[in-house]
Structures are given as structure tokens and as C-alpha cells.
Protein backbone atom coordinates (compact mmCIF):
# COMPACT_ATOMS: atom_id res chain seq x y z
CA UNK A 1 -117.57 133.81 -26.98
CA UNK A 2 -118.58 136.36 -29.36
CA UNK A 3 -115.40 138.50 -28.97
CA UNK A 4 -113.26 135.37 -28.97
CA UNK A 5 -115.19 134.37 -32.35
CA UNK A 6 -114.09 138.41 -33.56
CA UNK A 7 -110.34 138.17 -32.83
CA UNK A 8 -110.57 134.80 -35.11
CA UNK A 9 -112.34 136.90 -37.59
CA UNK A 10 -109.94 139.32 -37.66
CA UNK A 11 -107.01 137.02 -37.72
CA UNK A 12 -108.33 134.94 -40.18
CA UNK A 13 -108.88 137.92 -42.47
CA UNK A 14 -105.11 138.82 -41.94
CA UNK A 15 -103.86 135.58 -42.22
CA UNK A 16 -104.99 134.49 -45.77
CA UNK A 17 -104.30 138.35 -46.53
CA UNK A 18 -100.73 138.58 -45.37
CA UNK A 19 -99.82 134.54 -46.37
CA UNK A 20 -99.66 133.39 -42.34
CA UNK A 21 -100.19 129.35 -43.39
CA UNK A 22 -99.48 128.60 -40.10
CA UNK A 23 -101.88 130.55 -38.13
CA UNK A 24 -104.43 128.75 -40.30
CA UNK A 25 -105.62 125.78 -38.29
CA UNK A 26 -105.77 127.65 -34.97
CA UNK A 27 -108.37 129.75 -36.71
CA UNK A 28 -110.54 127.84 -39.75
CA UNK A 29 -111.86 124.15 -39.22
CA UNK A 30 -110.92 121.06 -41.09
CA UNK A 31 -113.51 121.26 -43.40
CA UNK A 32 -113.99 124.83 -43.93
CA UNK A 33 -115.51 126.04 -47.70
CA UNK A 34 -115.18 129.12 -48.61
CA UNK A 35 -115.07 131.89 -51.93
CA UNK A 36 -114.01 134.75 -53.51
CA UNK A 37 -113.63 136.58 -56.59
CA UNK A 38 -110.11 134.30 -57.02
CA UNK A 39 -110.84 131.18 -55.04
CA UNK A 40 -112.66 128.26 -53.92
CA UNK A 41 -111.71 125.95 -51.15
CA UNK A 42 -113.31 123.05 -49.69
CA UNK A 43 -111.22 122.08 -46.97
CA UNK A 44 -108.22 123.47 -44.67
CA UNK A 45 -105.51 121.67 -46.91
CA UNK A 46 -107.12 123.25 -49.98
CA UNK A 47 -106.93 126.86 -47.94
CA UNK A 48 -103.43 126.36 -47.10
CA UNK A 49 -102.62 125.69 -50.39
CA UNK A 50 -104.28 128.83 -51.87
CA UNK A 51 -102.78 131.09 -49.17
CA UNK A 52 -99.09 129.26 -49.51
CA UNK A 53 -99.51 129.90 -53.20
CA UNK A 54 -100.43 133.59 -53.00
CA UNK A 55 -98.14 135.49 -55.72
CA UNK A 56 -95.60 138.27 -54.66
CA UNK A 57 -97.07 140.94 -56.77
CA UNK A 58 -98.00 142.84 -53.54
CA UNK A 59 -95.45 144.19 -51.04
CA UNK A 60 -96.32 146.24 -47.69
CA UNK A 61 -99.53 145.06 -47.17
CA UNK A 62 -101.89 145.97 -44.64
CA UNK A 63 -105.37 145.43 -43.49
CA UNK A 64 -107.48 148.33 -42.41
CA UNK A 65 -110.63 146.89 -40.40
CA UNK A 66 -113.45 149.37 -40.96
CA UNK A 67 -116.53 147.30 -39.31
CA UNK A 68 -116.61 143.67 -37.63
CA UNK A 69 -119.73 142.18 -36.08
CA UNK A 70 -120.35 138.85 -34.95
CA UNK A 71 -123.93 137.55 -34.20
CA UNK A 72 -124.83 133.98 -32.99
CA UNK A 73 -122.54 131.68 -35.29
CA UNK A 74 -122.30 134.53 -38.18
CA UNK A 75 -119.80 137.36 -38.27
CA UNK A 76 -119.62 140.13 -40.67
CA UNK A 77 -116.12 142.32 -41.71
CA UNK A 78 -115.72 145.39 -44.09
CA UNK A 79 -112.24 145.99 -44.41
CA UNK A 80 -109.73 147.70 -46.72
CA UNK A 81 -106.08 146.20 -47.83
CA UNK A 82 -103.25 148.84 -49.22
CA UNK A 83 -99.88 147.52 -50.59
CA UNK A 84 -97.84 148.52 -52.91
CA UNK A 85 -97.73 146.77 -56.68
CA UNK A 86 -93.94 146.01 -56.74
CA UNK A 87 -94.42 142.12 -58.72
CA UNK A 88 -95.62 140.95 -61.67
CA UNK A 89 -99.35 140.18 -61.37
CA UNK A 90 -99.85 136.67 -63.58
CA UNK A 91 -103.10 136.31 -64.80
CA UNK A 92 -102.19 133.41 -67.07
CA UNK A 93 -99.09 132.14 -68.78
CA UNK A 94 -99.97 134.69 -71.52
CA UNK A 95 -100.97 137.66 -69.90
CA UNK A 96 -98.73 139.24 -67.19
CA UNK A 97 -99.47 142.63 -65.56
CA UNK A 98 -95.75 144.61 -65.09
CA UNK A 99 -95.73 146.52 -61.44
CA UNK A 100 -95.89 149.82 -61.38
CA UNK A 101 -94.81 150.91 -57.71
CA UNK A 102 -97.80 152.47 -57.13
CA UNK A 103 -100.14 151.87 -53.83
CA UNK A 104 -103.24 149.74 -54.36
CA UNK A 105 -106.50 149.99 -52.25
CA UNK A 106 -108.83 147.14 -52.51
CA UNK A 107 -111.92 147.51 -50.06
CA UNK A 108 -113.92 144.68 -49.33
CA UNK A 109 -116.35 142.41 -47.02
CA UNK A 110 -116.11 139.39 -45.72
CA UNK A 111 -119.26 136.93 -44.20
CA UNK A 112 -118.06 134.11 -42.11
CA UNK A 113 -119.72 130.96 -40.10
CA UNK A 114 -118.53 129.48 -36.97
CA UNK A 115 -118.39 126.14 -35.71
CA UNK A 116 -117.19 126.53 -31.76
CA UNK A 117 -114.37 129.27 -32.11
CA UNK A 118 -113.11 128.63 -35.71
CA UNK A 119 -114.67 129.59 -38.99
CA UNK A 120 -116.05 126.60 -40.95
CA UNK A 121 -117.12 128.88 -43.95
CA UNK A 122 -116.62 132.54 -45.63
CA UNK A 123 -117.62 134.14 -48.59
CA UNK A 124 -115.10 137.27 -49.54
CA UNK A 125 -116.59 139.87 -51.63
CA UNK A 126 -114.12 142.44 -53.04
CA UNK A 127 -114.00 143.95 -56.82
CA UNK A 128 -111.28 142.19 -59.08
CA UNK A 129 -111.98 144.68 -61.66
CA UNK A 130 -111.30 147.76 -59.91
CA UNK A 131 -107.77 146.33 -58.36
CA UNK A 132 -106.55 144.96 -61.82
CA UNK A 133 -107.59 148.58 -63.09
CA UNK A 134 -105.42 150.12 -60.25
CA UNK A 135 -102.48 147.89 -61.70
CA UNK A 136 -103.16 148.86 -65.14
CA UNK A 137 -102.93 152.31 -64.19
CA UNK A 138 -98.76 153.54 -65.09
């Protein structure tokens, strides 16, 4: 079960990375809570509806997967997403960051809980600060 339960971790990751709505209730449960620096979800709707929402600022994204463990109903992911800043980044209606081409890397971890094979919850640690930084930078 346990490398069933990393492929979901893995996909998951991807998924709510890359925008793959669809790939979402194969992998999370119906009442899945989760966090992160930019979001907090209490169910699978509310998780779709973050991930549909996700902004275009980003553009050739991929995720790197450095380390992925999973232990009992716990599984643990460090991984590393580079894209390149090609859209405006809106922060609010009065402050918009203008792209500036370059490539971004944003490292981060991710803890998740299983119920059977799909996650039920996740907390995503990654540093907001250094990646709007990285689009400040001209």
C-alpha cells in the first residue's frame, strides 16, 4: 500500500501544482483540509476551487521531487518547482507584480495524511517571501 499511497503523493503534489482539477478526486478525499502559505481548504470542492483558480503568472512549470517517504498513514515530500514568470502576479486589486521572463525556483515540503489510498489532509510549507523576491528581481 505504501508505494500506492507515494504515487498519490506525488500526483497530488503535481496536480494542485500544474492545475490538473480533474485528477483531484482520484487522489484527495471528500473532506480533505489542508494549508499553505496561500491557502486553506476544508473540503475537495473548496480544493478544486483553489487549484481551478490558480493565476497564469507561471508558465513551464515543473516539479522536481527531491525526497518522498510514506510511513503508516503519513507521507513526507521535499520537492522543488521551476517555471518561468511570464504573467502578472496579483497580489490584490492594488498591487500587481509585472513578469519579468525570468525562471523561478521555489523549494518546498509537503506533510500529508491518508485515509485508505487518498490524502485526507496536507500541510505545504514553502517560502512566499523568497518567490515574490525572485519576481521582484528585473
Amino acid at each position: 500500500m505504501s508505494n500506492d499511497r507515494r504515487g498519490v503523493l506525488r500526483h497530488g503534489l503535481e496536480a494542485c501544482i500544474t492545475g490538473a482539477v480533474d485528477a483531484l478526486p482520484e487522489l484527495f478525499t471528500d473532506d480533505v483540509s489542508g494549508w499553505s502559505p496561500n491557502m486553506l481548504v476544508s473540503s475537495l470542492d473548496e480544493l478544486k476551487q483553489v487549484v481551478a483558480d490558480h493565476d497564469d503568472s507561471l508558465s513551464d512549470v515543473s516539479v522536481d521531487v527531491n525526497a518522498l517517504d510514506v510511513f503508516g498513514n503519513k507521507g513526507v515530500v521535499e520537492y522543488r518547482v521551476n517555471a518561468t514568470f511570464s504573467g502578472p502576479f496579483v497580489i490584490s486589486e492594488d498591487a500587481v507584480i509585472p513578469p519579468n521572463g525570468r525562471r523561478i525556483l521555489l523549494g518546498g515540503a509537503l506533510v500529508a495524511e491518508f485515509s485508505g489510498d487518498r490524502i485526507s489532509g496536507f500541510r505545504n510549507y514553502f517560502d512566499d517571501a523568497a518567490l515574490i523576491d525572485q519576481m521582484m528581481q528585473a
